[in-house]
PDB file of N, CA and C in Angstrom:
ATOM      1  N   UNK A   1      20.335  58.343 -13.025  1.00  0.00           N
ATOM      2  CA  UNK A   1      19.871  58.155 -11.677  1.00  0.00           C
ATOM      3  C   UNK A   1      18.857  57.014 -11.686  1.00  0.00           C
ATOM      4  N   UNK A   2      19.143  55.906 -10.742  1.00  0.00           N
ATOM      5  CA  UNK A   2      18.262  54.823 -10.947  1.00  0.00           C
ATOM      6  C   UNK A   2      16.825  55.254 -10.095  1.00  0.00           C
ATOM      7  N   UNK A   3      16.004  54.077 -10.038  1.00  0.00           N
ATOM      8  CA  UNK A   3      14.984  54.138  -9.223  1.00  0.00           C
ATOM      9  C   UNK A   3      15.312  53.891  -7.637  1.00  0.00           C
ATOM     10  N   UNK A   4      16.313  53.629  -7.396  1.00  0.00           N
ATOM     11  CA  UNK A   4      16.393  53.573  -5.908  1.00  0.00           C
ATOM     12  C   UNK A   4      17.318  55.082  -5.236  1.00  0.00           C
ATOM     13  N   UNK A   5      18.065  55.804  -6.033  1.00  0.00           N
ATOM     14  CA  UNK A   5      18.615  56.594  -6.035  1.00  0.00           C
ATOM     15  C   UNK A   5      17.720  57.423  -6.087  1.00  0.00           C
ATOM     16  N   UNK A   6      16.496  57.813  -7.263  1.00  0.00           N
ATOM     17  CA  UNK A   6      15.473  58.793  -6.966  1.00  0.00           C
ATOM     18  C   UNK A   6      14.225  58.532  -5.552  1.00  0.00           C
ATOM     19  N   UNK A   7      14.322  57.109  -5.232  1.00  0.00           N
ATOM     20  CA  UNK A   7      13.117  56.968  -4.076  1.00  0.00           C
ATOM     21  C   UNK A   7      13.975  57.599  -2.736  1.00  0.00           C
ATOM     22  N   UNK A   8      15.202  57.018  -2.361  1.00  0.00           N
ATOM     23  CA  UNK A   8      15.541  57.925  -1.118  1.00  0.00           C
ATOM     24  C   UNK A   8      15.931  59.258  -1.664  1.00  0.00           C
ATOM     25  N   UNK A   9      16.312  59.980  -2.367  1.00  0.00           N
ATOM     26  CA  UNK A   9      16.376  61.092  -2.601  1.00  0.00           C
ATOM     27  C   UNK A   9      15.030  62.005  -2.901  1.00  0.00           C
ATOM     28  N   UNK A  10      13.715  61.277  -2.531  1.00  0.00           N
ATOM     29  CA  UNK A  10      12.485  62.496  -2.404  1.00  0.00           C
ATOM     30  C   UNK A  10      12.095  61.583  -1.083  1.00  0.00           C
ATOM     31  N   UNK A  11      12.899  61.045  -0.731  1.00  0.00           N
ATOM     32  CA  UNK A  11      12.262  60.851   0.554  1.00  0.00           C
ATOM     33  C   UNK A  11      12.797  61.732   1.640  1.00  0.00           C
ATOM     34  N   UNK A  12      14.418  61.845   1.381  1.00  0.00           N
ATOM     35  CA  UNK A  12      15.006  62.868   2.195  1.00  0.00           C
ATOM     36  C   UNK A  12      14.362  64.226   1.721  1.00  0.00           C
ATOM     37  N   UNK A  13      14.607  64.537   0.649  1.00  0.00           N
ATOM     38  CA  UNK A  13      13.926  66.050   0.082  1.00  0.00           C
ATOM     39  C   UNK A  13      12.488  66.508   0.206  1.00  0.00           C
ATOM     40  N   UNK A  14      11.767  65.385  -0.270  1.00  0.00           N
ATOM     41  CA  UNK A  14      10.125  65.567  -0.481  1.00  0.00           C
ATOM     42  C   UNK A  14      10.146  65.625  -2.188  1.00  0.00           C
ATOM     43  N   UNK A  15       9.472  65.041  -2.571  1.00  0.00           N
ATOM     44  CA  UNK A  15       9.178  65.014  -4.232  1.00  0.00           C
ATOM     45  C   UNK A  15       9.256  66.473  -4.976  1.00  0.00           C
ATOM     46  N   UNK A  16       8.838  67.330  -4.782  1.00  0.00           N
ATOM     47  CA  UNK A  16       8.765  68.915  -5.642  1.00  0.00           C
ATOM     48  C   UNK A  16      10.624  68.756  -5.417  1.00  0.00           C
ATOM     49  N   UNK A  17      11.097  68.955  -4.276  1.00  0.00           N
ATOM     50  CA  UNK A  17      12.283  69.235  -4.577  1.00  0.00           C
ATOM     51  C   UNK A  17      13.792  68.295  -5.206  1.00  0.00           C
ATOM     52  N   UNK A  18      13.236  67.164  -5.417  1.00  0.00           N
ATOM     53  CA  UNK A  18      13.839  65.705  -5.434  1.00  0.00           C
ATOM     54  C   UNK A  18      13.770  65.741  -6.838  1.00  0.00           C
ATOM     55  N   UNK A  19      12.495  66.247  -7.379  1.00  0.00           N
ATOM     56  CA  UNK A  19      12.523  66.447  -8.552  1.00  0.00           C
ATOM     57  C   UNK A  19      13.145  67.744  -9.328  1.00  0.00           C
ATOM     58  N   UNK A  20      13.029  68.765  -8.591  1.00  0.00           N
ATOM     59  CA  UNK A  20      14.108  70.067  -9.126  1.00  0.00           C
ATOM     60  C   UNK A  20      15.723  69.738  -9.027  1.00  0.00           C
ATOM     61  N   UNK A  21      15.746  68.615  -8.019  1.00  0.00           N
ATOM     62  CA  UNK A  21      17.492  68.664  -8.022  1.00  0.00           C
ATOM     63  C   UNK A  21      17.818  67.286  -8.891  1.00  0.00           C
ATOM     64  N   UNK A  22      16.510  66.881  -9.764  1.00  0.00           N
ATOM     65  CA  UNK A  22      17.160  65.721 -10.555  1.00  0.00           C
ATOM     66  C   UNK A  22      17.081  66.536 -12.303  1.00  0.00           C
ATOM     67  N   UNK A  23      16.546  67.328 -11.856  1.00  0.00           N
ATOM     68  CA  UNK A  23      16.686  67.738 -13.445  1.00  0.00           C
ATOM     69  C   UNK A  23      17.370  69.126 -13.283  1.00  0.00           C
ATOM     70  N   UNK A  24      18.494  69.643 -12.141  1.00  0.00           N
ATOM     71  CA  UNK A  24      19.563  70.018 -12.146  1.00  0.00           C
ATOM     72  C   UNK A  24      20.807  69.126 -12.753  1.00  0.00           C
ATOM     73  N   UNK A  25      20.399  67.435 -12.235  1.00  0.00           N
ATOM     74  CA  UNK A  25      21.438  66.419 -12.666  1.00  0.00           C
ATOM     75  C   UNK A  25      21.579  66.233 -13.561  1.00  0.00           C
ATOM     76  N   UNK A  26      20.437  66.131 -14.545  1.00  0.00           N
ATOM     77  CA  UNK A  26      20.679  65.912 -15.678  1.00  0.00           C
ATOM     78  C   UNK A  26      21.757  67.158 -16.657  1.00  0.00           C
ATOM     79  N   UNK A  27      20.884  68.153 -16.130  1.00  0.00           N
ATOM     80  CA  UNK A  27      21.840  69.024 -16.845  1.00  0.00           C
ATOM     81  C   UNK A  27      23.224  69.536 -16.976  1.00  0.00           C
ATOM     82  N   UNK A  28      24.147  68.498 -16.633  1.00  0.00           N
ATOM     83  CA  UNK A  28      25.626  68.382 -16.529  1.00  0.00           C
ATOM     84  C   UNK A  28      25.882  67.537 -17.637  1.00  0.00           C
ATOM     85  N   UNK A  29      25.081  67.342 -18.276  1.00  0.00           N
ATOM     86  CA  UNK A  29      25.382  66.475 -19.908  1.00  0.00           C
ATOM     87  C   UNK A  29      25.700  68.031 -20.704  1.00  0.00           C
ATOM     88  N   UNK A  30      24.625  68.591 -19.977  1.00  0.00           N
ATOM     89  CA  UNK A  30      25.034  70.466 -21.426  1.00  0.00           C
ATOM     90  C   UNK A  30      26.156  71.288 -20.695  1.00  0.00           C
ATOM     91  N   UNK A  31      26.999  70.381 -19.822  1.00  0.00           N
ATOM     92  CA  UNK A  31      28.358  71.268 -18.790  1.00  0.00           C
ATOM     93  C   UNK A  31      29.168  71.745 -20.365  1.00  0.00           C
ATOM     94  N   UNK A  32      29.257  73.202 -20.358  1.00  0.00           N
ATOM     95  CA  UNK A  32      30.469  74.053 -21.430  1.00  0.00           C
ATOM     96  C   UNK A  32      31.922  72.685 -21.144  1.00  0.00           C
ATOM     97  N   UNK A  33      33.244  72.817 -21.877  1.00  0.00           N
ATOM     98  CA  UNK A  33      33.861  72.550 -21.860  1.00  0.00           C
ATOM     99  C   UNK A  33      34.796  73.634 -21.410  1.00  0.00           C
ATOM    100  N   UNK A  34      34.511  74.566 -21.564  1.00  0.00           N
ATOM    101  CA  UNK A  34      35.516  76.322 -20.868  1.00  0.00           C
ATOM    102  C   UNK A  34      34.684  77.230 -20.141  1.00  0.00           C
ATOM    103  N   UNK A  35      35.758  77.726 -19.705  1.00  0.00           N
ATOM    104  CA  UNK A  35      34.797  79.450 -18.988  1.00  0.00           C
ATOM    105  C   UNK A  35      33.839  79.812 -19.954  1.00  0.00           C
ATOM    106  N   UNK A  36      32.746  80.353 -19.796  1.00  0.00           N
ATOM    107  CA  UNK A  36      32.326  81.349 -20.675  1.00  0.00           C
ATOM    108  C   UNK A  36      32.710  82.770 -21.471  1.00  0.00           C
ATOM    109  N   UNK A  37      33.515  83.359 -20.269  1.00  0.00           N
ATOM    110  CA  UNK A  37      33.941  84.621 -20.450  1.00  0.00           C
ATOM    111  C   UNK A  37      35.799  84.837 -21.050  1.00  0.00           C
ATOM    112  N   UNK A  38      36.390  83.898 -19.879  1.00  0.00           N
ATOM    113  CA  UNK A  38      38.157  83.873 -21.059  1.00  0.00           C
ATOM    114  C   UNK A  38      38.192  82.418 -21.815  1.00  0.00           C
ATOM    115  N   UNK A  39      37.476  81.495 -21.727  1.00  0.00           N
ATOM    116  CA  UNK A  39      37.935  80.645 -22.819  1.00  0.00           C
ATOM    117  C   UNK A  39      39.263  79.261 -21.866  1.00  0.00           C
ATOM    118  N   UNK A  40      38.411  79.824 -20.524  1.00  0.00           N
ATOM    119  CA  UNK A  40      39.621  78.696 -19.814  1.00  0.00           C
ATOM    120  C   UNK A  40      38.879  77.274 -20.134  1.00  0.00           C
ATOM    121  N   UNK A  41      39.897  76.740 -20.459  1.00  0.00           N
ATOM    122  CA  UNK A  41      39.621  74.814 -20.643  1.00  0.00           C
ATOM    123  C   UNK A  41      39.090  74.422 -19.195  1.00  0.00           C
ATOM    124  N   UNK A  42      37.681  73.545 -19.428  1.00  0.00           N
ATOM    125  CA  UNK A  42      37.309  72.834 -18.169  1.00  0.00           C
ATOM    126  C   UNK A  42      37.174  71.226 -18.213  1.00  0.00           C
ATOM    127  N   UNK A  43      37.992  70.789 -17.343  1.00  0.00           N
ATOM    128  CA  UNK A  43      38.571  69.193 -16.687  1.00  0.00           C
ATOM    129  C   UNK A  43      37.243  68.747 -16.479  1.00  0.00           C
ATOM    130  N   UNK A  44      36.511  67.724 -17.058  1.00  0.00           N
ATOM    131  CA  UNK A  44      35.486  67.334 -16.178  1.00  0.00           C
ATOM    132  C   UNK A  44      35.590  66.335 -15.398  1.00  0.00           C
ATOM    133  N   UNK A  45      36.735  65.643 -15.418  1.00  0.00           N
ATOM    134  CA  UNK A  45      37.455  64.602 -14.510  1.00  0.00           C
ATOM    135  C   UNK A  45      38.088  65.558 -13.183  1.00  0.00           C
ATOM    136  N   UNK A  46      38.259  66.730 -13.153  1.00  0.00           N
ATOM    137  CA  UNK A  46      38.942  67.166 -12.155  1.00  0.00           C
ATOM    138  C   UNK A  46      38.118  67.223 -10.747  1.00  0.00           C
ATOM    139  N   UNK A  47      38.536  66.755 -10.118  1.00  0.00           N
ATOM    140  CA  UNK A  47      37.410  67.479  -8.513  1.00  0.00           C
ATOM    141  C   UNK A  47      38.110  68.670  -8.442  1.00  0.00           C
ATOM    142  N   UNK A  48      39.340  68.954  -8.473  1.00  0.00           N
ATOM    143  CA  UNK A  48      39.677  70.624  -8.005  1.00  0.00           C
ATOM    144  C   UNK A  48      38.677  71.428  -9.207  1.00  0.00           C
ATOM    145  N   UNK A  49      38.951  71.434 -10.163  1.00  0.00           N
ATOM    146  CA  UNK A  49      37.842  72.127 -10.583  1.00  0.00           C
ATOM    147  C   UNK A  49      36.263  71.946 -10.660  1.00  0.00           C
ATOM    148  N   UNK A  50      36.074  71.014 -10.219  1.00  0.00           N
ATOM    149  CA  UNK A  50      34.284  70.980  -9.971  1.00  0.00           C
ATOM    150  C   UNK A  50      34.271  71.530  -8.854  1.00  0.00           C
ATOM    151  N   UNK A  51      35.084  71.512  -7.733  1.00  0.00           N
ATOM    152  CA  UNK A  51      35.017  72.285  -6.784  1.00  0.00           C
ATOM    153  C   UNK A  51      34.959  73.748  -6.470  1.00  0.00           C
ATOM    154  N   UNK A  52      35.640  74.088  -7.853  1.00  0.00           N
ATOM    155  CA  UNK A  52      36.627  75.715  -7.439  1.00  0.00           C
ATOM    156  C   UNK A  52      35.225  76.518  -8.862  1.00  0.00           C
ATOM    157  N   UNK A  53      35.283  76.036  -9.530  1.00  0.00           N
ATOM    158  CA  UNK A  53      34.522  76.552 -10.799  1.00  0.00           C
ATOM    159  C   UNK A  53      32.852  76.555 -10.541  1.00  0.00           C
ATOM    160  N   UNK A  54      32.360  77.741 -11.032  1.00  0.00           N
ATOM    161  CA  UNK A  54      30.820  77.933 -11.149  1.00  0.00           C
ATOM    162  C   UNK A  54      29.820  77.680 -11.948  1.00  0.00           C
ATOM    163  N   UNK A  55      29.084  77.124 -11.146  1.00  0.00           N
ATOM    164  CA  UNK A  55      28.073  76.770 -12.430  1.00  0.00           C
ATOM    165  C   UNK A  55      26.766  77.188 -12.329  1.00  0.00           C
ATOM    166  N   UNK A  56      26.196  77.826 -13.319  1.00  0.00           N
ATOM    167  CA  UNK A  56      24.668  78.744 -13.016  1.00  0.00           C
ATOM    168  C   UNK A  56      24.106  78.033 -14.435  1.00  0.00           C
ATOM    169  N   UNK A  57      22.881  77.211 -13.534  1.00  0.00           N
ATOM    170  CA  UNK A  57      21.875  76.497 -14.167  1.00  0.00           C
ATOM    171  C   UNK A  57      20.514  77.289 -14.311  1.00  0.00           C
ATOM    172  N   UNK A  58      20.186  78.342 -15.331  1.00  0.00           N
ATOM    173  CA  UNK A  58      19.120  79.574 -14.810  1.00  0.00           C
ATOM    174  C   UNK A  58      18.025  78.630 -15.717  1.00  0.00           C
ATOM    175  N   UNK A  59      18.130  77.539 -16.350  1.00  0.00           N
ATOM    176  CA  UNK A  59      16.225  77.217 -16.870  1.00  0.00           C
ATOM    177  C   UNK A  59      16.750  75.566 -17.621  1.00  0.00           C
ATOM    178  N   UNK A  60      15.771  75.617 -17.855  1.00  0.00           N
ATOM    179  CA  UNK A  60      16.382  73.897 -18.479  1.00  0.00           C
ATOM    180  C   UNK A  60      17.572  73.863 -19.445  1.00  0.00           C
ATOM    181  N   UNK A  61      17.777  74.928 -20.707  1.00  0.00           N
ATOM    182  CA  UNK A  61      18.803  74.640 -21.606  1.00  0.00           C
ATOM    183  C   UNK A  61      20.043  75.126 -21.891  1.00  0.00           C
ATOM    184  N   UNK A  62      20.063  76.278 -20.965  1.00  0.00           N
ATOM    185  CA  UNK A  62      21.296  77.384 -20.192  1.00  0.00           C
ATOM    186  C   UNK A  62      21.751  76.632 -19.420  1.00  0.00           C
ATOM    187  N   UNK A  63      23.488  75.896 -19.360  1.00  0.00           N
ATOM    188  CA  UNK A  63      23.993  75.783 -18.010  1.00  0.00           C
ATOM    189  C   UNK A  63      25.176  76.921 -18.505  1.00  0.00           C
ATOM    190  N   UNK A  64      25.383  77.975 -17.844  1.00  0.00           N
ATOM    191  CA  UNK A  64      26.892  78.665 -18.177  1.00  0.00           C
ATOM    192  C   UNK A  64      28.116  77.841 -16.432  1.00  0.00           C
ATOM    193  N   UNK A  65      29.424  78.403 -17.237  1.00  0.00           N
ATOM    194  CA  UNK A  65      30.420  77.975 -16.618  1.00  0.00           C
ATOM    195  C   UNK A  65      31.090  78.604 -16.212  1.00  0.00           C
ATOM    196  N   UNK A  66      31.927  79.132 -15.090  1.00  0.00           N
ATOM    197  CA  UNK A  66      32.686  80.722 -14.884  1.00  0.00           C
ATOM    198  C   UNK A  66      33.817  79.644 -14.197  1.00  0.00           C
ATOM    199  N   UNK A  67      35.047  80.299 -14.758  1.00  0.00           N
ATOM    200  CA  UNK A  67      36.310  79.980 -13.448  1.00  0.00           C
ATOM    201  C   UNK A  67      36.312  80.585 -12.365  1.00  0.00           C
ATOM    202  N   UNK A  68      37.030  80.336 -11.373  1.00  0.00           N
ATOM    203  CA  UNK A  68      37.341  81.228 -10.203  1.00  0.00           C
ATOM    204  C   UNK A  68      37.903  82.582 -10.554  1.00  0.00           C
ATOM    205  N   UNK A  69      38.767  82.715 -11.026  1.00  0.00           N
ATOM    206  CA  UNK A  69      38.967  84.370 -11.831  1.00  0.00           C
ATOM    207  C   UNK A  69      38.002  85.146 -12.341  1.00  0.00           C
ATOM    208  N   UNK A  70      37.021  85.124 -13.011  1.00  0.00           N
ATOM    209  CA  UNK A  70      36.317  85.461 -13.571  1.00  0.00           C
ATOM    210  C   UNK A  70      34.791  85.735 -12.751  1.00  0.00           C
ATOM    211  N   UNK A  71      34.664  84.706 -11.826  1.00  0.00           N
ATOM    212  CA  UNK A  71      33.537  84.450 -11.127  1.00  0.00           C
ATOM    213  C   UNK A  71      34.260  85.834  -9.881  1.00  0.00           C
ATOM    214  N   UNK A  72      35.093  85.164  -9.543  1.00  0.00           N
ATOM    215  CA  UNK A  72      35.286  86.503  -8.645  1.00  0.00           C
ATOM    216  C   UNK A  72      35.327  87.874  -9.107  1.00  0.00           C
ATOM    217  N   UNK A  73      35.608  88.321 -10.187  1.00  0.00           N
ATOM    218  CA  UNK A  73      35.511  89.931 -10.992  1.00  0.00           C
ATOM    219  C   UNK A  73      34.209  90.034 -11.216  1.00  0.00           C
ATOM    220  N   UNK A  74      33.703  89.447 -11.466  1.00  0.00           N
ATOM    221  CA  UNK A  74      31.755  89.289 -11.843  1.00  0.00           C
ATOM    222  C   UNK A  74      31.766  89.979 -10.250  1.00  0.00           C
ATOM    223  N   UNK A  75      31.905  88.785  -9.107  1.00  0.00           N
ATOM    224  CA  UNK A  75      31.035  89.628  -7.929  1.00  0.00           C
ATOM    225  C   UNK A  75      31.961  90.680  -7.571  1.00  0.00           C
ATOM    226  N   UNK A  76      32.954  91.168  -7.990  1.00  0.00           N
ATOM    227  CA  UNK A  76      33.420  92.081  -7.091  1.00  0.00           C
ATOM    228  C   UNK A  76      32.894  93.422  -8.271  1.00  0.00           C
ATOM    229  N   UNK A  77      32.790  93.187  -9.173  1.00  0.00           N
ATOM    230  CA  UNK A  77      31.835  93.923 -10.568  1.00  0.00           C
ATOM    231  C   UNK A  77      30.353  94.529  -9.813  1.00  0.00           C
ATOM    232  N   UNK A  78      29.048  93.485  -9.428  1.00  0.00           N
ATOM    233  CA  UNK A  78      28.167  93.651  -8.903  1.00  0.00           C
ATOM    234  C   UNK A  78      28.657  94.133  -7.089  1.00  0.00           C
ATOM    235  N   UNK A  79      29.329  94.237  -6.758  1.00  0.00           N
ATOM    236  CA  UNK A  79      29.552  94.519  -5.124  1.00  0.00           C
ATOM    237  C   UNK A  79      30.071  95.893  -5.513  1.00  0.00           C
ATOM    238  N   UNK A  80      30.774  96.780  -6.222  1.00  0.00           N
ATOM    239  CA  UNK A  80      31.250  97.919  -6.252  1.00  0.00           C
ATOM    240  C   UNK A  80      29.645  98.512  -6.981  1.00  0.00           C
ATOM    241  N   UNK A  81      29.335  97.777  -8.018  1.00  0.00           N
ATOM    242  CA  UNK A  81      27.554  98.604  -8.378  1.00  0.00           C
ATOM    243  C   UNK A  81      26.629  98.687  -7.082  1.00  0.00           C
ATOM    244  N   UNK A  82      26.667  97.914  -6.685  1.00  0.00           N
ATOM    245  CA  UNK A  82      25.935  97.876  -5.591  1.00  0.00           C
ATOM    246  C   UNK A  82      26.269  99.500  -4.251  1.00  0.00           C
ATOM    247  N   UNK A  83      27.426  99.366  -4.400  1.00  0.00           N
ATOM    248  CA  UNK A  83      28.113 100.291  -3.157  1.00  0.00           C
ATOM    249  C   UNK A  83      27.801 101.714  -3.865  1.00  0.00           C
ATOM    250  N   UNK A  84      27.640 101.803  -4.883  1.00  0.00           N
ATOM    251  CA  UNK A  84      27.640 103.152  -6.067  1.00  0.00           C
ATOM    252  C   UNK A  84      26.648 103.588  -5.830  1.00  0.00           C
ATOM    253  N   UNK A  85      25.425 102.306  -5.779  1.00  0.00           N
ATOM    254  CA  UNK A  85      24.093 102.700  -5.817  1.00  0.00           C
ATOM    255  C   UNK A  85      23.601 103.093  -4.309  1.00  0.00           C
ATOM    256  N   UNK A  86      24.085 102.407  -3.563  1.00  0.00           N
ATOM    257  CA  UNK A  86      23.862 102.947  -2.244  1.00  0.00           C
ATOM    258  C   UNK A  86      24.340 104.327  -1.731  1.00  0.00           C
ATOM    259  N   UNK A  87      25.635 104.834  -2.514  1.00  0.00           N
ATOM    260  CA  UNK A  87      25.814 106.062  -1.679  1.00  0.00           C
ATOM    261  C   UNK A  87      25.118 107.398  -3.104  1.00  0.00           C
ATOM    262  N   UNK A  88      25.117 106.773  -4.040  1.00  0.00           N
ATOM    263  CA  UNK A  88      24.444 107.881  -4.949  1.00  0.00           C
ATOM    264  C   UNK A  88      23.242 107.695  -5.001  1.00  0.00           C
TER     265      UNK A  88
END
């Protein structure tokens, strides 16, 4: 990201956050090459899959990767715990 790319981008954002979403950017150098969980191969040339596939950036050196299969059983995993806990 150059210097003109980071000056309008905390100008639209404001600096605290201009700066949290540039060192989100960076961290697509540590993008997995597969799912985490089945081992699906990930395209990093693809837009359908940068589009369709998840990515959870939880601290600077963690990026994990989920497919759409997988990402969806995760929430439908936490949405049935959730419903369990509410009626028990």
């Amino acid at each position: 990201m150059n210097r003109k790319q980071r000056r309008a981008m905390e100008k639209e954002l404001g600096k605290e956050n201009s700066q949290k979403l540039a060192e989100k950017f960076f961290q697509f150098d540590k993008l997995p090459d597969a799912c985490l969980t089945c081992d699906m191969p990930f395209d990093k040339k693809s837009k359908e899959m940068a589009r369709t596939w998840s990515i959870v950036a939880s601290d600077k050196d963690s990026v994990r990767l989920y497919c759409p299969k997988c990402w969806d059983m995760a929430l439908d995993i936490i949405q049935k715990f959730k419903e369990e806990r509410n009626n028990g």
